[in-house]
PDB file of N, CA and C in Angstrom:
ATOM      1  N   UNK A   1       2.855  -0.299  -6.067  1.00  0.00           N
ATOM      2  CA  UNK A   1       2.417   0.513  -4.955  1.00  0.00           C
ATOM      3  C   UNK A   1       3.568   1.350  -4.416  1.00  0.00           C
ATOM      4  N   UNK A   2       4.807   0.638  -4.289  1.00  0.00           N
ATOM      5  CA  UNK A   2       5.963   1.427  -4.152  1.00  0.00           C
ATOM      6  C   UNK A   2       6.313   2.529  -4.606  1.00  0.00           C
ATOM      7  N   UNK A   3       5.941   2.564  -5.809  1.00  0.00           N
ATOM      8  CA  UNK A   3       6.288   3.790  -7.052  1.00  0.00           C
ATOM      9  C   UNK A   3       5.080   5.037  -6.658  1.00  0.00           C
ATOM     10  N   UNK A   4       3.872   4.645  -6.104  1.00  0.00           N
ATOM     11  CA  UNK A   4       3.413   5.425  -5.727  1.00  0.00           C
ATOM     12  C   UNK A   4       2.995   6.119  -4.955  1.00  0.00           C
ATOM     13  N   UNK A   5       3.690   5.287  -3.407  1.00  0.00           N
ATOM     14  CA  UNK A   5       4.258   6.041  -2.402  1.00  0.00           C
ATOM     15  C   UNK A   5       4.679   7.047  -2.677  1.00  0.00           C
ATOM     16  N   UNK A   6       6.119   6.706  -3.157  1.00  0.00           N
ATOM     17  CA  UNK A   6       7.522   7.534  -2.864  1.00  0.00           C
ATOM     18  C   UNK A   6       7.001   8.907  -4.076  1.00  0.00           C
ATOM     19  N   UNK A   7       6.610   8.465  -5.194  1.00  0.00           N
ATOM     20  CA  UNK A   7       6.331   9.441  -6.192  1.00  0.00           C
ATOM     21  C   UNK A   7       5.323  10.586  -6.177  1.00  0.00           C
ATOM     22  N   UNK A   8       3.961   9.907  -5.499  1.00  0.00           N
ATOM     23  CA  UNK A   8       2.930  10.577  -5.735  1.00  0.00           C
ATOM     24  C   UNK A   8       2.749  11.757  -3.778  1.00  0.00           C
ATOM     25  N   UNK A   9       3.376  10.155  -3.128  1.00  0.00           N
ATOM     26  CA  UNK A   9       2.727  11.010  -1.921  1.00  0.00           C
ATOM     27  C   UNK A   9       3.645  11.166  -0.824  1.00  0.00           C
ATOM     28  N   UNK A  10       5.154  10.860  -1.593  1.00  0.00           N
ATOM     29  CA  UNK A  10       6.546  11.130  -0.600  1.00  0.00           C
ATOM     30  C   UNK A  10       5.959  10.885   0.621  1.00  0.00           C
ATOM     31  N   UNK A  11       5.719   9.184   1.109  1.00  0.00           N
ATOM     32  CA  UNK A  11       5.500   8.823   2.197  1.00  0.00           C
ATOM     33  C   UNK A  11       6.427   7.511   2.259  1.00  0.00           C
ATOM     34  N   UNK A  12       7.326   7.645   3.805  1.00  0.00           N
ATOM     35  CA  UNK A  12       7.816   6.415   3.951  1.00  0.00           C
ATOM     36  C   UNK A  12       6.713   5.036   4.187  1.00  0.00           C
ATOM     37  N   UNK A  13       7.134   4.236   4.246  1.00  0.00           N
ATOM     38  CA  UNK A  13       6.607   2.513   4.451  1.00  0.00           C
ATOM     39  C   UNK A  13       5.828   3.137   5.926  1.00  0.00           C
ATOM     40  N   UNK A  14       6.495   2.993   7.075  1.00  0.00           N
ATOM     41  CA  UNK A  14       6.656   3.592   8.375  1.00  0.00           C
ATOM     42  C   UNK A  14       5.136   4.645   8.776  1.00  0.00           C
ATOM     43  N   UNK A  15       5.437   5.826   7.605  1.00  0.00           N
ATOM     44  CA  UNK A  15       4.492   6.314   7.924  1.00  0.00           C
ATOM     45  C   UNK A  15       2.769   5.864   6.692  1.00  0.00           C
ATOM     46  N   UNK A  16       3.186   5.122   5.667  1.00  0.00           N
ATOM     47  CA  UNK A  16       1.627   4.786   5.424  1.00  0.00           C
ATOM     48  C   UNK A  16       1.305   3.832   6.034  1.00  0.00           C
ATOM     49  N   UNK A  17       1.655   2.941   7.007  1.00  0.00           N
ATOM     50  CA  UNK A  17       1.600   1.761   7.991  1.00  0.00           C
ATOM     51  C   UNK A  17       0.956   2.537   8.605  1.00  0.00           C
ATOM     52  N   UNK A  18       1.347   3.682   9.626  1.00  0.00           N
ATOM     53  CA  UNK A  18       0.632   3.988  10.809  1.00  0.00           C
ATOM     54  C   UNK A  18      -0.571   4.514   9.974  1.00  0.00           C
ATOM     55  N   UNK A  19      -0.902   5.445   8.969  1.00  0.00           N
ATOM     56  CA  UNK A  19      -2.171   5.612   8.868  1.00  0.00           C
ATOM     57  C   UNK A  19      -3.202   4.479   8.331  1.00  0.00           C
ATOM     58  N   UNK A  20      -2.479   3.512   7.679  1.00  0.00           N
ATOM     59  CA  UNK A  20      -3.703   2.324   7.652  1.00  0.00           C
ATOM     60  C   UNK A  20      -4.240   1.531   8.375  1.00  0.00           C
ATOM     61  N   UNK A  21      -2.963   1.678   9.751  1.00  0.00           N
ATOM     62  CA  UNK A  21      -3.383   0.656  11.047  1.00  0.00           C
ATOM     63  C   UNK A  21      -2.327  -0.898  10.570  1.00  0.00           C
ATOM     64  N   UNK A  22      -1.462  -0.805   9.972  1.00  0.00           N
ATOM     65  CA  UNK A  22      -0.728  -2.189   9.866  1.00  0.00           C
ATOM     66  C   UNK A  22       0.830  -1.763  10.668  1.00  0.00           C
ATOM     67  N   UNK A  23       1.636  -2.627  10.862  1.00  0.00           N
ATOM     68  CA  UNK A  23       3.248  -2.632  10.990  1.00  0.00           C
ATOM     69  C   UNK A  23       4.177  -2.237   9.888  1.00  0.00           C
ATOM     70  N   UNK A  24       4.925  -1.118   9.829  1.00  0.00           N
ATOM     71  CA  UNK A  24       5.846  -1.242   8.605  1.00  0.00           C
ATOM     72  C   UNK A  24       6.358  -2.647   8.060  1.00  0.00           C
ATOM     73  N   UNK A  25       6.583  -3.992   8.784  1.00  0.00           N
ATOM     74  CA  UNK A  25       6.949  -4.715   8.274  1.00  0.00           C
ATOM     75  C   UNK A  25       5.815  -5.527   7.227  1.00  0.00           C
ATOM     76  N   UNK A  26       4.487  -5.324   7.744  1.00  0.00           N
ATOM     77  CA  UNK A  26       3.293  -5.609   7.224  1.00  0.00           C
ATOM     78  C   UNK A  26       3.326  -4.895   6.065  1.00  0.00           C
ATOM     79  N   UNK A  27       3.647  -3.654   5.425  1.00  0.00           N
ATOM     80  CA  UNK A  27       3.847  -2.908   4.401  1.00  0.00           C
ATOM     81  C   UNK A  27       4.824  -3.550   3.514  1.00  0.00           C
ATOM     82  N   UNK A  28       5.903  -3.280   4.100  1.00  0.00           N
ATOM     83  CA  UNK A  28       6.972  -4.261   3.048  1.00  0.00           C
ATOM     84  C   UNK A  28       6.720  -5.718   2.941  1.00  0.00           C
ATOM     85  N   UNK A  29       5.940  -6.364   3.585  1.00  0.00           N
ATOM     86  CA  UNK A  29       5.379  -7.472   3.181  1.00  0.00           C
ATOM     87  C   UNK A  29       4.333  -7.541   1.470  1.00  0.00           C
ATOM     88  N   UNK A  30       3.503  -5.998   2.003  1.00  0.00           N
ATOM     89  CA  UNK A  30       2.542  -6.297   1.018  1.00  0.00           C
ATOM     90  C   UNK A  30       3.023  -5.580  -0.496  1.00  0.00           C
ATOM     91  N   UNK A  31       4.237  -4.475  -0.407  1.00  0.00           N
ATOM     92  CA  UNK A  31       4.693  -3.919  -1.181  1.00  0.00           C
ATOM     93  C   UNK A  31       5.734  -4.944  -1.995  1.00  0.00           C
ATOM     94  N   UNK A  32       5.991  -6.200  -1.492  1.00  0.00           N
ATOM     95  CA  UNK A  32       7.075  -7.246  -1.773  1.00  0.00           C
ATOM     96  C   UNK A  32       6.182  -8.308  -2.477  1.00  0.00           C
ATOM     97  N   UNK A  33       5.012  -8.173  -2.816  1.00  0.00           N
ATOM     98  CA  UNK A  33       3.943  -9.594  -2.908  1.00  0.00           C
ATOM     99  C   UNK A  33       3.981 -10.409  -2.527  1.00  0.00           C
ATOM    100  N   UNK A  34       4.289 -10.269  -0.761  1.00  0.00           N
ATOM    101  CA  UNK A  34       4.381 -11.481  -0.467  1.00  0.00           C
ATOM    102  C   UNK A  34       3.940 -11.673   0.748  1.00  0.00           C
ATOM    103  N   UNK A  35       2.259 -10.726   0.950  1.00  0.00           N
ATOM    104  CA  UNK A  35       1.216 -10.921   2.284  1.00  0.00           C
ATOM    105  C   UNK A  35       0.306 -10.164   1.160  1.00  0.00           C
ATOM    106  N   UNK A  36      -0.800 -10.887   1.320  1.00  0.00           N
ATOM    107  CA  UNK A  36      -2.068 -10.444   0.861  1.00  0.00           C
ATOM    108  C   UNK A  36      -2.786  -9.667   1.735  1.00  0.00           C
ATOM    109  N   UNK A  37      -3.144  -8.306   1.724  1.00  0.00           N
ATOM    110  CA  UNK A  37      -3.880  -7.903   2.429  1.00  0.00           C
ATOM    111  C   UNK A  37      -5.680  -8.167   2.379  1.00  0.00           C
ATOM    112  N   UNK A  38      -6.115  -7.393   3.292  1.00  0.00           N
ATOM    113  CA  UNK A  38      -7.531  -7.699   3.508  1.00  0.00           C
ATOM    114  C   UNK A  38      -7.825  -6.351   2.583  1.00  0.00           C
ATOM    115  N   UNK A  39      -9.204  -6.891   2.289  1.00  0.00           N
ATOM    116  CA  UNK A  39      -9.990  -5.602   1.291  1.00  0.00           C
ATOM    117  C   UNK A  39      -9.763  -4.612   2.241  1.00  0.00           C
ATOM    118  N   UNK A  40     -10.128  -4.266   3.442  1.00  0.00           N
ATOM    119  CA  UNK A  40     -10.113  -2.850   4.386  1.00  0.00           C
ATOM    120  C   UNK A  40      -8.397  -2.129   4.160  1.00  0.00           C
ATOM    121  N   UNK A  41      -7.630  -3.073   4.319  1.00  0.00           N
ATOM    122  CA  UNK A  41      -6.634  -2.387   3.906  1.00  0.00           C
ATOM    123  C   UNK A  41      -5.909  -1.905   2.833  1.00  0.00           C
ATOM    124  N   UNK A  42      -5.946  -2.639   1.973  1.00  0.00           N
ATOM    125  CA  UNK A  42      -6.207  -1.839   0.562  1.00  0.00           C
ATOM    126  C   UNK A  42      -7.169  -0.765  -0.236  1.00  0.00           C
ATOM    127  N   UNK A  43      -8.544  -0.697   0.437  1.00  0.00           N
ATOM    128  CA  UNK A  43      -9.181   0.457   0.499  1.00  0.00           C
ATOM    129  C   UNK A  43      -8.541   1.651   1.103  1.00  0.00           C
ATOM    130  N   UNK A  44      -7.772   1.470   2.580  1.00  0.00           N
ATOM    131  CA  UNK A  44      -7.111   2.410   2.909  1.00  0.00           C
ATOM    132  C   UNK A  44      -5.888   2.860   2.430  1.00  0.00           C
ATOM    133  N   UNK A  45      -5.207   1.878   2.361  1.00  0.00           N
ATOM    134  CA  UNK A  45      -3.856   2.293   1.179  1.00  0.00           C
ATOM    135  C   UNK A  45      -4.589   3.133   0.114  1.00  0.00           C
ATOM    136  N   UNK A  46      -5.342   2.707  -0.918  1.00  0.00           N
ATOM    137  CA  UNK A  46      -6.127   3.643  -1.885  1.00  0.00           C
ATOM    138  C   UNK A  46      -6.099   4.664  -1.675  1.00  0.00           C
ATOM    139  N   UNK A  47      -7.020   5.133  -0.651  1.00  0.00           N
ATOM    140  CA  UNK A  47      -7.694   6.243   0.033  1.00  0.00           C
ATOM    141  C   UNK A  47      -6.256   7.343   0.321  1.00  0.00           C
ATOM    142  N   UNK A  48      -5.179   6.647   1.289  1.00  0.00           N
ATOM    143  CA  UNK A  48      -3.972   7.562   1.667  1.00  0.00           C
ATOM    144  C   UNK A  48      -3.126   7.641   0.320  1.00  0.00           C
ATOM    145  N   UNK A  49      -3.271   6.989  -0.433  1.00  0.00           N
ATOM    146  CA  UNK A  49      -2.096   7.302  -2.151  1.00  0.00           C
ATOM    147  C   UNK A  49      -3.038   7.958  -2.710  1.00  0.00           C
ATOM    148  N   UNK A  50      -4.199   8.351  -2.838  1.00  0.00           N
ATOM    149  CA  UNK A  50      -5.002   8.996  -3.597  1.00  0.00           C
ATOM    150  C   UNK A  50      -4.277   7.915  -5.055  1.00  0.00           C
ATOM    151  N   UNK A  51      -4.897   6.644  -4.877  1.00  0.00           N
ATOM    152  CA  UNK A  51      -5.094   6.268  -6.212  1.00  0.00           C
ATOM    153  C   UNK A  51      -6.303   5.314  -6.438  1.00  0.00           C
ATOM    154  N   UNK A  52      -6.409   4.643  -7.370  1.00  0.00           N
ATOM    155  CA  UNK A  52      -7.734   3.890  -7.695  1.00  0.00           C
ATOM    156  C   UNK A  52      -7.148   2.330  -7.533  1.00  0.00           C
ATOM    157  N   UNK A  53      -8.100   1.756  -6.712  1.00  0.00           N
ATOM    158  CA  UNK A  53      -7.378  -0.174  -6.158  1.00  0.00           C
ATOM    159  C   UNK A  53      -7.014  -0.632  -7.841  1.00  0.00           C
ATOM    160  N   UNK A  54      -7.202  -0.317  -8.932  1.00  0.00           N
ATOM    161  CA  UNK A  54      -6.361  -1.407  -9.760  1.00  0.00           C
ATOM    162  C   UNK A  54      -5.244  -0.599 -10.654  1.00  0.00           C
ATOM    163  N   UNK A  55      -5.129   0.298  -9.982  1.00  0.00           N
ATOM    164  CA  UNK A  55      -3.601   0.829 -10.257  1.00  0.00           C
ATOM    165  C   UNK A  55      -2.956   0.543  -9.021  1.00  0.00           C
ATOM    166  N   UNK A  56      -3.119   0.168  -8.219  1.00  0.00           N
ATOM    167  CA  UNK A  56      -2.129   0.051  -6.613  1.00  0.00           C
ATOM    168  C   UNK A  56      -2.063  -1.650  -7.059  1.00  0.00           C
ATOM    169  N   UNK A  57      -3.504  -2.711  -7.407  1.00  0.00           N
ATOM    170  CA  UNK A  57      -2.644  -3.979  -7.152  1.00  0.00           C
ATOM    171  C   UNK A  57      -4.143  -4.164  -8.139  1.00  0.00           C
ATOM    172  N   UNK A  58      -2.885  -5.055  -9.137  1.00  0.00           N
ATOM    173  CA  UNK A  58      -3.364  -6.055  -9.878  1.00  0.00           C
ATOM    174  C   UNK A  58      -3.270  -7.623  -9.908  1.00  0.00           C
ATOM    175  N   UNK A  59      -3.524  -8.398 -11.198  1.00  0.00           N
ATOM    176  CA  UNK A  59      -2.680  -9.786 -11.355  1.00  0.00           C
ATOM    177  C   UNK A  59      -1.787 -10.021 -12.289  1.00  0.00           C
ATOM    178  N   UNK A  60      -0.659  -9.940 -12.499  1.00  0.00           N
ATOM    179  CA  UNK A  60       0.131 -10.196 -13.875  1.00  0.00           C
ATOM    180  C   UNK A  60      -0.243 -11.467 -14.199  1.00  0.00           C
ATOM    181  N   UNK A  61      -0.171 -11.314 -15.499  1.00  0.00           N
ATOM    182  CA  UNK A  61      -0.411 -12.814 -16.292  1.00  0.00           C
ATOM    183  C   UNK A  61       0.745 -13.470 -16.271  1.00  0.00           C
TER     184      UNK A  61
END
């Protein structure tokens, strides 16, 4: 998801936080795998990266 921040939509942590409604630290939580978000917010992450939910987050084997 990181890679497609910075790459696709040159947005800091900071500012895709405020448009999804979470805390930047809530971002680097979820960009770190290490807070699961709720479906609503990963729809919105989607929605603001203009990408599709299983290119933003999958499961590695």
């Amino acid at each position: 998801m990181k890679i497609v921040r910075l790459e696709r939509e040159k947005l800091t942590q900071s500012e895709l936080a405020k448009l999804v409604g979470v805390t930047r630290q809530t971002m680097n939580l979820i960009e770190a795998n290490k807070y699961n978000p709720s479906i609503r917010v990963c729809l919105l992450i989607s929605k603001h990266l203009e990408c599709p939910l299983d290119e933003l987050f999958w499961i590695e084997n």
